[in-house]
N, C-alpha and C. Protein backbone atom coordinates (compact mmCIF):
# COMPACT_ATOMS: atom_id res chain seq x y z
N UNK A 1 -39.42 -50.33 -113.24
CA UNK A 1 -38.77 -51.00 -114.36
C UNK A 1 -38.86 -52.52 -114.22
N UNK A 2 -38.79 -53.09 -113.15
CA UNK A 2 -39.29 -54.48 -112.80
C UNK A 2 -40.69 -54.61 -113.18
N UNK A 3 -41.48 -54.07 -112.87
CA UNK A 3 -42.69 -54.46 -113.42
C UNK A 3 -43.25 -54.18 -115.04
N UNK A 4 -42.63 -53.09 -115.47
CA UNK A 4 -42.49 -53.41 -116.83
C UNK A 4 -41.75 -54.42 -117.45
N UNK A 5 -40.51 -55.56 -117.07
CA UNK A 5 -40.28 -56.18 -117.53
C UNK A 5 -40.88 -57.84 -117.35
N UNK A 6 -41.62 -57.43 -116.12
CA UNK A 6 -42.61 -58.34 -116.07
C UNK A 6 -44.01 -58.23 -116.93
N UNK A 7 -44.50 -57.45 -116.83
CA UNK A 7 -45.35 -57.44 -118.16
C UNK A 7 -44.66 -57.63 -119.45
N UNK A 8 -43.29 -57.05 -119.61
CA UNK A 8 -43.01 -57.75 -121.29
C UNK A 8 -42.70 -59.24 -121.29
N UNK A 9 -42.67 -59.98 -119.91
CA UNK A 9 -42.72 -61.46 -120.02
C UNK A 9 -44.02 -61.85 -119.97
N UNK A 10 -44.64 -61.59 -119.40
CA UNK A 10 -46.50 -61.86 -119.41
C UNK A 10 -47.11 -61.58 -120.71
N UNK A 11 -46.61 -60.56 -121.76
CA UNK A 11 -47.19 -60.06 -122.77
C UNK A 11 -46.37 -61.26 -123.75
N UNK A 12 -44.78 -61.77 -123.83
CA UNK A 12 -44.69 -62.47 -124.58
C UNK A 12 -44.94 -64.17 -124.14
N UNK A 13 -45.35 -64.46 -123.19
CA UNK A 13 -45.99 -66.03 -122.88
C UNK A 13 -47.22 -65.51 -123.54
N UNK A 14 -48.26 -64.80 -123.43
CA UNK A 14 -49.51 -64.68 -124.07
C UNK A 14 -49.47 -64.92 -125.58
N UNK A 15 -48.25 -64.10 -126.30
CA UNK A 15 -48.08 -63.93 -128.32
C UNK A 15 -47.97 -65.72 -128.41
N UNK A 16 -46.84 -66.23 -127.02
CA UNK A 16 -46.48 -67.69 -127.46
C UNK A 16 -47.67 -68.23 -127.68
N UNK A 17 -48.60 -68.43 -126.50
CA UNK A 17 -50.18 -69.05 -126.49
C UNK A 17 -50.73 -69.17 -127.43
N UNK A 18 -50.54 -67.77 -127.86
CA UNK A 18 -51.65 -67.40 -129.03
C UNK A 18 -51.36 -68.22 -130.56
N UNK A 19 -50.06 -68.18 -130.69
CA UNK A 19 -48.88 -69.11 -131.45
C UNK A 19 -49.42 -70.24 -131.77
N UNK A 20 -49.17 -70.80 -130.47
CA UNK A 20 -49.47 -72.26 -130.32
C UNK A 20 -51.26 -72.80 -130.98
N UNK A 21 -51.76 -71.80 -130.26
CA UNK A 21 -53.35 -72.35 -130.58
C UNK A 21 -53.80 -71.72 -132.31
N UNK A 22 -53.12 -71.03 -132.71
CA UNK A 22 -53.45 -70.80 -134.49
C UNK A 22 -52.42 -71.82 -134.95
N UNK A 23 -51.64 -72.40 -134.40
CA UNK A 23 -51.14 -73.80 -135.13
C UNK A 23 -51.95 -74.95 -134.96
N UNK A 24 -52.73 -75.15 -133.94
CA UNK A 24 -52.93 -76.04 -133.27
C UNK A 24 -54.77 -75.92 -134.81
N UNK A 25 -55.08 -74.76 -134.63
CA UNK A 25 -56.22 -74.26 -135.49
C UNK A 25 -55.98 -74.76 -136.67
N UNK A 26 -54.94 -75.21 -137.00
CA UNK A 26 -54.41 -75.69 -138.72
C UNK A 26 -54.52 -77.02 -138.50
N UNK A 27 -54.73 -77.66 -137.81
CA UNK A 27 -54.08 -79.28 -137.71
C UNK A 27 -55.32 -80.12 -137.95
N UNK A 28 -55.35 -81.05 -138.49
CA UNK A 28 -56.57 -81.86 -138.85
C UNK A 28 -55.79 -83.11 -137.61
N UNK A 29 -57.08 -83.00 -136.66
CA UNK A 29 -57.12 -84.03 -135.61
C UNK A 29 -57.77 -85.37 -135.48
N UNK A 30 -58.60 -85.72 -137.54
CA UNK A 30 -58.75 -86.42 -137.75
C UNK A 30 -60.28 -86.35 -137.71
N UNK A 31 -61.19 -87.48 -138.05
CA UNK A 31 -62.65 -87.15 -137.90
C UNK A 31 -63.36 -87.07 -136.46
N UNK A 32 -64.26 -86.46 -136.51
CA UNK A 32 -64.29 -85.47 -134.86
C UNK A 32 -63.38 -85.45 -133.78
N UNK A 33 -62.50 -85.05 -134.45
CA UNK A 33 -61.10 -84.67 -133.51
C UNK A 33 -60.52 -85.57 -132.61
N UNK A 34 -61.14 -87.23 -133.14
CA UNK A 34 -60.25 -88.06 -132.51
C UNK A 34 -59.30 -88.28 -131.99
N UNK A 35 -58.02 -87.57 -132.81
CA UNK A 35 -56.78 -87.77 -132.77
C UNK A 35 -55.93 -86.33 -132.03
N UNK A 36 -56.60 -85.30 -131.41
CA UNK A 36 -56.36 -84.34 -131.04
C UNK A 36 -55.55 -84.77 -129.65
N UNK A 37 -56.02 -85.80 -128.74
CA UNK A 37 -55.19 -86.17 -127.07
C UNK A 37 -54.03 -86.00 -127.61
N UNK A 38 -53.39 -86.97 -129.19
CA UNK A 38 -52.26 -87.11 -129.13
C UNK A 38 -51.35 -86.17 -129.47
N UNK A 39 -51.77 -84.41 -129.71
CA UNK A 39 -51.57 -83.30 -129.68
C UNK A 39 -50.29 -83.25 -128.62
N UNK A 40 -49.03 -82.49 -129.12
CA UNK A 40 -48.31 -82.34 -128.09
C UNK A 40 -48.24 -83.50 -126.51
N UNK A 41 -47.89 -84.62 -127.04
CA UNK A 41 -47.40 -85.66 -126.37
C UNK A 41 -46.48 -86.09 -126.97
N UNK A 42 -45.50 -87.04 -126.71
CA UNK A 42 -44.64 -88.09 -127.40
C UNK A 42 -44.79 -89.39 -126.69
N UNK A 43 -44.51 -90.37 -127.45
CA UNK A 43 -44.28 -91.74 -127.32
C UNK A 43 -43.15 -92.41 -127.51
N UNK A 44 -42.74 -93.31 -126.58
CA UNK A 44 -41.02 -94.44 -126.88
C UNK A 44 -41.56 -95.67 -126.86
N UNK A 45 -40.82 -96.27 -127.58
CA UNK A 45 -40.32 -97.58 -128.10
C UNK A 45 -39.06 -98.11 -128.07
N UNK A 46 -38.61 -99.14 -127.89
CA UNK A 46 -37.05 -99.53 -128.45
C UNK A 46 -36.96 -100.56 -128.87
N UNK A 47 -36.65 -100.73 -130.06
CA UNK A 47 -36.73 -102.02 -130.78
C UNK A 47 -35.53 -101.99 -131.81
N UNK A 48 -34.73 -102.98 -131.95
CA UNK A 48 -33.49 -103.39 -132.58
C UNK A 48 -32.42 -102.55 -131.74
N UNK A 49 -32.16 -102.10 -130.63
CA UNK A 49 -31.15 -101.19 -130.60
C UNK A 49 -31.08 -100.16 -131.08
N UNK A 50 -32.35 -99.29 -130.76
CA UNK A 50 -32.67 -98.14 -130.78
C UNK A 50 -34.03 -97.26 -130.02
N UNK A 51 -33.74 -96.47 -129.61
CA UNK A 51 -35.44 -96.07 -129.39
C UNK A 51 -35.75 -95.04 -130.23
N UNK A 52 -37.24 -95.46 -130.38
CA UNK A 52 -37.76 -94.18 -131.02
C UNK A 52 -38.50 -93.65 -130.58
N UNK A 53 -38.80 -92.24 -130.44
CA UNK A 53 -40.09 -91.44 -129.98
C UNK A 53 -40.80 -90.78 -131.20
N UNK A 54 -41.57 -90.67 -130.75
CA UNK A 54 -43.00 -90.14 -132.09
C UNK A 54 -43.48 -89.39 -131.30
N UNK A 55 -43.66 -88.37 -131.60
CA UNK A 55 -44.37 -86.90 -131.13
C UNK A 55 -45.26 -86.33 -132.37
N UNK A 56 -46.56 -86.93 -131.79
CA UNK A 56 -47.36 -86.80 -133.38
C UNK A 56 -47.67 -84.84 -133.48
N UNK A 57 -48.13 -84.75 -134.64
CA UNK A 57 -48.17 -83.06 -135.06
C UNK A 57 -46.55 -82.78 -135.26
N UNK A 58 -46.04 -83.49 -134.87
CA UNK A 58 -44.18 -82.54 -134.49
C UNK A 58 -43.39 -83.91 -135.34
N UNK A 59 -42.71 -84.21 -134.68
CA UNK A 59 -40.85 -85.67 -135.45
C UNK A 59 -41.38 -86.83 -134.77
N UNK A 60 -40.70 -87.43 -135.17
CA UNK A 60 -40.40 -88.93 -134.58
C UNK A 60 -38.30 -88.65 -134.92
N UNK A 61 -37.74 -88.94 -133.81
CA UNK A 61 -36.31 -89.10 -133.96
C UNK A 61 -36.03 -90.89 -133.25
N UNK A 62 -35.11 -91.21 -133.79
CA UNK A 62 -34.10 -92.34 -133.77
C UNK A 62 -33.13 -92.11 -132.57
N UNK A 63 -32.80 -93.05 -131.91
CA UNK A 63 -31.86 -93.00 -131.07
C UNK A 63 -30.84 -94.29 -130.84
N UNK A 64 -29.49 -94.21 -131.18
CA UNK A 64 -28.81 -95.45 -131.11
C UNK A 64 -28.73 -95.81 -129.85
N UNK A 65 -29.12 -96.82 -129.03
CA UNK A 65 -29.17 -97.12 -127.46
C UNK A 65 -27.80 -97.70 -127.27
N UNK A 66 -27.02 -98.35 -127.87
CA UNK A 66 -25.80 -98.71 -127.66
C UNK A 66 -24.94 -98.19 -129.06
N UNK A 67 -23.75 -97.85 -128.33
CA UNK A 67 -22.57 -97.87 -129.38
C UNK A 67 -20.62 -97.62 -128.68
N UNK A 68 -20.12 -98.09 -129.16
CA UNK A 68 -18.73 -97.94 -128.72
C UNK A 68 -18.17 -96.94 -127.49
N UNK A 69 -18.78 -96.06 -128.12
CA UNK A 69 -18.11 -94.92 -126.99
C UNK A 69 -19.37 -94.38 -126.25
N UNK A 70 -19.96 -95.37 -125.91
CA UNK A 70 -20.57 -95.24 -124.83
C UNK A 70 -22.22 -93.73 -125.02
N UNK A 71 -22.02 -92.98 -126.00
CA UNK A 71 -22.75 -92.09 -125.98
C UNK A 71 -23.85 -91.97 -127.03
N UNK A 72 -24.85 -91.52 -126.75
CA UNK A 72 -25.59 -91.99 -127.95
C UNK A 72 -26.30 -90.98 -128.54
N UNK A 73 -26.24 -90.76 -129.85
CA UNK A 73 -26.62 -90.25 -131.17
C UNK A 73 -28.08 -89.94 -131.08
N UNK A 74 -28.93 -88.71 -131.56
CA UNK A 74 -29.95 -89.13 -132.17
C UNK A 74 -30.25 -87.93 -133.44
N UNK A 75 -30.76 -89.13 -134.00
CA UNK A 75 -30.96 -88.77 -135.52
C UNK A 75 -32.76 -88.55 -135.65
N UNK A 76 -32.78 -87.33 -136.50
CA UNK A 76 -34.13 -86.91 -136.70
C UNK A 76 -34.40 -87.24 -137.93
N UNK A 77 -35.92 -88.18 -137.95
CA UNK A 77 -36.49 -89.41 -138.62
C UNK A 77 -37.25 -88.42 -139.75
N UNK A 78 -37.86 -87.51 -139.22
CA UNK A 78 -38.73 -86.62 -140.16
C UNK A 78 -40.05 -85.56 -139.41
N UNK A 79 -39.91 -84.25 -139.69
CA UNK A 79 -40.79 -83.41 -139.51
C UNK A 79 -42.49 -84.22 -139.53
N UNK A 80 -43.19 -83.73 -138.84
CA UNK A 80 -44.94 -83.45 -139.16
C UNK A 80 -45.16 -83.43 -141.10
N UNK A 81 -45.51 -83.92 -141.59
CA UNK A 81 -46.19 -83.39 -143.21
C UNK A 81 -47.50 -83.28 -142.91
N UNK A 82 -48.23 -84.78 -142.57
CA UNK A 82 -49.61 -84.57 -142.54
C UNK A 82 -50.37 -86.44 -142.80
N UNK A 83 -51.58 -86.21 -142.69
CA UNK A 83 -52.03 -87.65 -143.16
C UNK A 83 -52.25 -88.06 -144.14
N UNK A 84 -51.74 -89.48 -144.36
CA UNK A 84 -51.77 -89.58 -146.09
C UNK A 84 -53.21 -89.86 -146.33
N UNK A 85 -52.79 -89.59 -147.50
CA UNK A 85 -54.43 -89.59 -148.04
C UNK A 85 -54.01 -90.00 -149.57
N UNK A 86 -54.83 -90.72 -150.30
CA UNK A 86 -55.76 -91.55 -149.21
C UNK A 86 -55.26 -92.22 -148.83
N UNK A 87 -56.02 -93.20 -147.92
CA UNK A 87 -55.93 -94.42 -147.03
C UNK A 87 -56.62 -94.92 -146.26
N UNK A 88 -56.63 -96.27 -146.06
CA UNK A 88 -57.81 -97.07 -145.56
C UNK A 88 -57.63 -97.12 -143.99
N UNK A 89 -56.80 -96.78 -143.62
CA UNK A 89 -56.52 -96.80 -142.04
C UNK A 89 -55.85 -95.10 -141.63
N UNK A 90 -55.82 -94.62 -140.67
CA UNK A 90 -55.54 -93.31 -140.64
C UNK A 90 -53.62 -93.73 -140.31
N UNK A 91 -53.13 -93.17 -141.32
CA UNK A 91 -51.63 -93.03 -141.32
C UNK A 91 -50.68 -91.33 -141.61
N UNK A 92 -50.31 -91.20 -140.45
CA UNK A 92 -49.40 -90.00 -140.42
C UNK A 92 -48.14 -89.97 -141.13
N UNK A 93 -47.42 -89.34 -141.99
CA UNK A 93 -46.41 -89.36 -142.94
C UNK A 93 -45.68 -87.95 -141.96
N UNK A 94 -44.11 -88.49 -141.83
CA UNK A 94 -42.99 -87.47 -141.46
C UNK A 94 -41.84 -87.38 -142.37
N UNK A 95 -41.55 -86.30 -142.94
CA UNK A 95 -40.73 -86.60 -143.85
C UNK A 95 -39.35 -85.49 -143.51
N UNK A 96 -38.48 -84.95 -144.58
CA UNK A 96 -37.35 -84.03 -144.56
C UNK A 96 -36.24 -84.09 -143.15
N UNK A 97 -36.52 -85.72 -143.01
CA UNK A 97 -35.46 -86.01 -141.81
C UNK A 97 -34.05 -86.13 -142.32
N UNK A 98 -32.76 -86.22 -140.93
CA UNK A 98 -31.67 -85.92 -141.42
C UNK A 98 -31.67 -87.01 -142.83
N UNK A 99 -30.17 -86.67 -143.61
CA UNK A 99 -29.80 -86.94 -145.04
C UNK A 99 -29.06 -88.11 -144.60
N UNK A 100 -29.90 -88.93 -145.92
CA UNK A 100 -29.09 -90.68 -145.57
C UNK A 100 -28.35 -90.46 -146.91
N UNK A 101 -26.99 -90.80 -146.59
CA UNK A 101 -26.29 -91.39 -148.13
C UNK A 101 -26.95 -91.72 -148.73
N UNK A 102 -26.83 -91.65 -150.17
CA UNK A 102 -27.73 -92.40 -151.20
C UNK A 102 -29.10 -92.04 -151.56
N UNK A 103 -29.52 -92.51 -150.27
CA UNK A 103 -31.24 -92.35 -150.05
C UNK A 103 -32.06 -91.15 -149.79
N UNK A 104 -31.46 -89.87 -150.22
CA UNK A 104 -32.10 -88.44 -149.15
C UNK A 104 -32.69 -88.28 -147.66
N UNK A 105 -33.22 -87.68 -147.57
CA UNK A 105 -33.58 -87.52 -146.40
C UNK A 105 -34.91 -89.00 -145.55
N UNK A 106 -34.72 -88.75 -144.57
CA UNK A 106 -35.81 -89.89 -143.68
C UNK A 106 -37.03 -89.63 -143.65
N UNK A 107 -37.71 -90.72 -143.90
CA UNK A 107 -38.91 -90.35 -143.65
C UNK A 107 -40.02 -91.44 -142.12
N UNK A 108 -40.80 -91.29 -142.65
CA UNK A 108 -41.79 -92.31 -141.49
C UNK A 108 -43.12 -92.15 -141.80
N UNK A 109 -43.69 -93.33 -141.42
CA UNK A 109 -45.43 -94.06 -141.70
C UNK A 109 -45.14 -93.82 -140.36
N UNK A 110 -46.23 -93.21 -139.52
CA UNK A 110 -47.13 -93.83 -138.18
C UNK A 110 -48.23 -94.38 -138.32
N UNK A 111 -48.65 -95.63 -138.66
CA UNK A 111 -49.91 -96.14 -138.88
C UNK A 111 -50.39 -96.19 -137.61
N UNK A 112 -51.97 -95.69 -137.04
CA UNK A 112 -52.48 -95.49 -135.81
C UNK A 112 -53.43 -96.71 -136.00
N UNK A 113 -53.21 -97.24 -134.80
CA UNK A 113 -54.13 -99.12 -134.76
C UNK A 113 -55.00 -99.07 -133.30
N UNK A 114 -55.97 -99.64 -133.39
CA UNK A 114 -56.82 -100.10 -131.97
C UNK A 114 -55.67 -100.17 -131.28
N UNK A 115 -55.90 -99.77 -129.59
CA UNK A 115 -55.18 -100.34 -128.65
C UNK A 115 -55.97 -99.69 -127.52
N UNK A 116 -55.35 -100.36 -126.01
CA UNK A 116 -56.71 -100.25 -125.43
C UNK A 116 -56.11 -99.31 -124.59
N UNK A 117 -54.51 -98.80 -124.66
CA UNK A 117 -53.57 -97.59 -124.07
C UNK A 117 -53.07 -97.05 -125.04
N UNK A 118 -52.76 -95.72 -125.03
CA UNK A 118 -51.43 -94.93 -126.50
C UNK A 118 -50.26 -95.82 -125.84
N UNK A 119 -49.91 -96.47 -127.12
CA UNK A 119 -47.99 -96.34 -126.66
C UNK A 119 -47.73 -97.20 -128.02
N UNK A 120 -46.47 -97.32 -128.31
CA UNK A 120 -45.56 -97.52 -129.71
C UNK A 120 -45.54 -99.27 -129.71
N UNK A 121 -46.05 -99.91 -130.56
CA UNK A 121 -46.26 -101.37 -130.69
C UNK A 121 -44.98 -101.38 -131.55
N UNK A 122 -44.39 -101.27 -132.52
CA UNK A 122 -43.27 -100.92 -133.20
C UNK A 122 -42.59 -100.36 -134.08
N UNK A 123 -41.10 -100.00 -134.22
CA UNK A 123 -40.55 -99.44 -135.33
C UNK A 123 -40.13 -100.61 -136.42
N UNK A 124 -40.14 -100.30 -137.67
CA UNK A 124 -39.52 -101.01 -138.74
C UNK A 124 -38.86 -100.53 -139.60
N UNK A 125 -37.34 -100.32 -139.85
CA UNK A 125 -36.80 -99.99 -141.24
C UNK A 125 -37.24 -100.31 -142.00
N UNK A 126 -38.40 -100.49 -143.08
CA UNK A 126 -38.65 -101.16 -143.84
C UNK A 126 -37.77 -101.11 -145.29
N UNK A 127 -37.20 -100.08 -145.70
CA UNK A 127 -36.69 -99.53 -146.95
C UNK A 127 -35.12 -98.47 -145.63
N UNK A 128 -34.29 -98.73 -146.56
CA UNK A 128 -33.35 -97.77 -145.91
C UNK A 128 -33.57 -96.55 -145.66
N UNK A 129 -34.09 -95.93 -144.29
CA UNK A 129 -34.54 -94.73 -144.13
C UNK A 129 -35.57 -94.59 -144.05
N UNK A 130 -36.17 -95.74 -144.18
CA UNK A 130 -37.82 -95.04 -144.42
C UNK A 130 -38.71 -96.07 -143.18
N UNK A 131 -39.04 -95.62 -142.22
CA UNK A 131 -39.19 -96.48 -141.35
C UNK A 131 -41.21 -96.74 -141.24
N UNK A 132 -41.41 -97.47 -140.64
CA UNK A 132 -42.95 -97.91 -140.51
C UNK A 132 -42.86 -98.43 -138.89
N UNK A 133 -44.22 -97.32 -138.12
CA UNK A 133 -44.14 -97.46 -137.16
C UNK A 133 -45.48 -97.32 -136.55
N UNK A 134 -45.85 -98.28 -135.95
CA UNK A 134 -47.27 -98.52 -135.30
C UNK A 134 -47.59 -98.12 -133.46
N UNK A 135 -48.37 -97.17 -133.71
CA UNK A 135 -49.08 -96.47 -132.76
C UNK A 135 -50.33 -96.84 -132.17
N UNK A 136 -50.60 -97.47 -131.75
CA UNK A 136 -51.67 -98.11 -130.79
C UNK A 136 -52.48 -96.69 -130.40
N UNK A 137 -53.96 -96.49 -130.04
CA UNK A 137 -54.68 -95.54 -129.41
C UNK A 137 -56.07 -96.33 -129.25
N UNK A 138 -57.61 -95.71 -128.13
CA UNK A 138 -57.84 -95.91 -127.70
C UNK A 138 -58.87 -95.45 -129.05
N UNK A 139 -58.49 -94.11 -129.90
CA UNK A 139 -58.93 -93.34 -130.48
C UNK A 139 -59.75 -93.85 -131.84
């Protein structure tokens, strides 16, 4: 009975695998799959009193780095949608993040720029909620 329940853990890490790589089969990684390294990674930043991480294919969430009671919040910026299109530079759009008063839900630009390492050059509120955030790659 131990080893049958080891095979039903071996049999469900395999369904996960399999999961993973027919999602992974949907994803436009950009023209000849440039943009595929940044597959299941994330990236930080902190800028204004906050950090943000960007986990491209997946969210980018918000994080308040300081506040009163000492503990800190984080707020999800917006799901994966996809790349906008068109556009003259390759830019990732995240949208159906938590609900801002007023404004609905959050969204986010990752505009992807020359850089000669991946990592987060910066975040910008630009519009309440709607943030613009530059991603450096090699790609």
């Amino acid at each position: 009975s131990n080893r049958i329940a080891k095979e039903k853990a071996a049999l469900h890490q395999l369904r996960e695998q399999r999961r993973g790589k027919r999602r992974e089969l949907g994803l436009d990684f950009g023209p000849d799959h440039a943009y595929q390294q940044l597959n299941n990674r994330c990236f930080e930043g902190h800028f204004s009193g906050y950090r943000y991480t960007v986990c491209p294919y997946s969210e980018v969430e918000q994080q308040l780095t300081t506040n009163g009671a000492g503990r800190m919040s984080v707020t999800r910026v917006g799901g994966y949608k996809g790349w906008k299109e068109p556009s003259t530079s390759p830019v990732m759009e995240f949208d159906g993040g938590a609900a801002c008063p007023g404004h609905g839900g959050r969204k986010a630009a990752v505009f992807m720029v020359c850089g000669e390492t991946e990592r987060m050059i910066s975040a910008v509120e630009d519009i309440t909620c709607q943030y613009s955030i530059e991603l450096a790659t090699p790609a």
